[in-house]
Protein backbone atom coordinates (compact mmCIF):
# COMPACT_ATOMS: atom_id res chain seq x y z
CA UNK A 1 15.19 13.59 18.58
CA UNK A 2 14.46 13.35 14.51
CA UNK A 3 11.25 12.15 13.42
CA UNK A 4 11.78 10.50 10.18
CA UNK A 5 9.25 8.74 8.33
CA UNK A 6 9.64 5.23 8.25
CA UNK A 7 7.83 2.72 5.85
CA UNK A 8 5.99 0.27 7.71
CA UNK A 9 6.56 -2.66 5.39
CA UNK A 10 10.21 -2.27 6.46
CA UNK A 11 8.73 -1.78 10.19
CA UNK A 12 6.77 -5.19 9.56
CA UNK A 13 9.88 -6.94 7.97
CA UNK A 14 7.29 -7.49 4.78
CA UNK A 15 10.04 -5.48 2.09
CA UNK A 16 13.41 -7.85 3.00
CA UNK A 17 12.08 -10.82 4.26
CA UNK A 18 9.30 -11.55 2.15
CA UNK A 19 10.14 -9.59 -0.86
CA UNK A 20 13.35 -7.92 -1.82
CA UNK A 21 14.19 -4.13 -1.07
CA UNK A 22 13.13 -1.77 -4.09
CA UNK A 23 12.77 2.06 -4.00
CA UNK A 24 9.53 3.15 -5.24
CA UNK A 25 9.57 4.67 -8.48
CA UNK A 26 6.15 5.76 -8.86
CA UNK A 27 2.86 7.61 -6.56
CA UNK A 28 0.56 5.69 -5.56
CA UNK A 29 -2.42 6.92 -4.02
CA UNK A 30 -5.37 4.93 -2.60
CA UNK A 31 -9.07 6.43 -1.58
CA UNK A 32 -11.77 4.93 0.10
CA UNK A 33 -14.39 5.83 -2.01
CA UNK A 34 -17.35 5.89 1.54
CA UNK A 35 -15.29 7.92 3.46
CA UNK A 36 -13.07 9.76 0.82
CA UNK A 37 -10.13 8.81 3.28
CA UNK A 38 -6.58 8.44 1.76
CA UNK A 39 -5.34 4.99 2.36
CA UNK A 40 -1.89 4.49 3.60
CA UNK A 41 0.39 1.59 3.93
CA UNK A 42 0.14 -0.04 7.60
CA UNK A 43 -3.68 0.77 8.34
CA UNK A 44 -6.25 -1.22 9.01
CA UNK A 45 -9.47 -0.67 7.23
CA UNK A 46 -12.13 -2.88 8.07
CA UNK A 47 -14.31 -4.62 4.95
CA UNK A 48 -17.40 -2.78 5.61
CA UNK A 49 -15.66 0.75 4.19
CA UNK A 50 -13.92 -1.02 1.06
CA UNK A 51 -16.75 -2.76 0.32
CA UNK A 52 -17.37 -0.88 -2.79
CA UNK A 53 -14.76 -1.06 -5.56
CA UNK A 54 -12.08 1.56 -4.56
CA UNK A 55 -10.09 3.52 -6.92
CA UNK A 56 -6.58 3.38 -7.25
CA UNK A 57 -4.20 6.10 -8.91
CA UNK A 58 -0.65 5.01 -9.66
CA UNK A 59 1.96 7.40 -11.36
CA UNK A 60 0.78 10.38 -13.25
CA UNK A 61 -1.41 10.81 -16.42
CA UNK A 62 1.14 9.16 -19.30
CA UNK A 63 -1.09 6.34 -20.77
CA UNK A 64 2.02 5.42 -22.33
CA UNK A 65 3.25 3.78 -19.13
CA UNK A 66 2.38 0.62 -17.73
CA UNK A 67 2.53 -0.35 -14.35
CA UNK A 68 1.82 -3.41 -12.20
CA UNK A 69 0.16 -3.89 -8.80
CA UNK A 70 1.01 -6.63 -6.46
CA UNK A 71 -1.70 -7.70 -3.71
CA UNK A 72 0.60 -8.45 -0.88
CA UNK A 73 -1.74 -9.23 2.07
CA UNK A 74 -2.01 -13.12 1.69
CA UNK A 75 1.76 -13.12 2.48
CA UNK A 76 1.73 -10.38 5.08
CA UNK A 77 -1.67 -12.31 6.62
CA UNK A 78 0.25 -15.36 7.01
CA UNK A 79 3.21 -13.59 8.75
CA UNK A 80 0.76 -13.32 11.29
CA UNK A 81 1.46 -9.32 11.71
CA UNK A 82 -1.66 -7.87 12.51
């Protein structure tokens, strides 16, 4: 049997119900600055470790390009998901 990786926004039904398909053109890369974890899409971190402002890297080092983040978790909340 494969094992492919699967994106769990399209597990959840978040990317095609909620929002429209897109293929990711950029890295994005999220640390919890407590535990120096790397964050990934589909886990659950409680408040208590993100308390503290945590950084966020997206794309490379170009300051020429601009980029914009979308805070998805009122919608996925209210899908009742979790």
């Amino acid at each position: 049997m494969s094992t492919a990786l699967i994106d769990p926004l399209l597990v959840a039904r978040v990317v095609g119900e909620v929002i429209d398909i897109f293929a990711p053109t950029v890295k994005m890369n999220v640390t919890c600055s407590l535990s120096n974890k790397h964050v990934c899409n589909g886990h659950l971190t409680l408040p208590s470790v993100i308390a503290d402002k945590t950084p966020v890297g997206v794309g490379d080092h170009d300051s020429r390009a601009a980029y914009e983040l979308y805070d998805i978790f009122a919608i996925v909340s209210r899908l009742d998901l979790y």
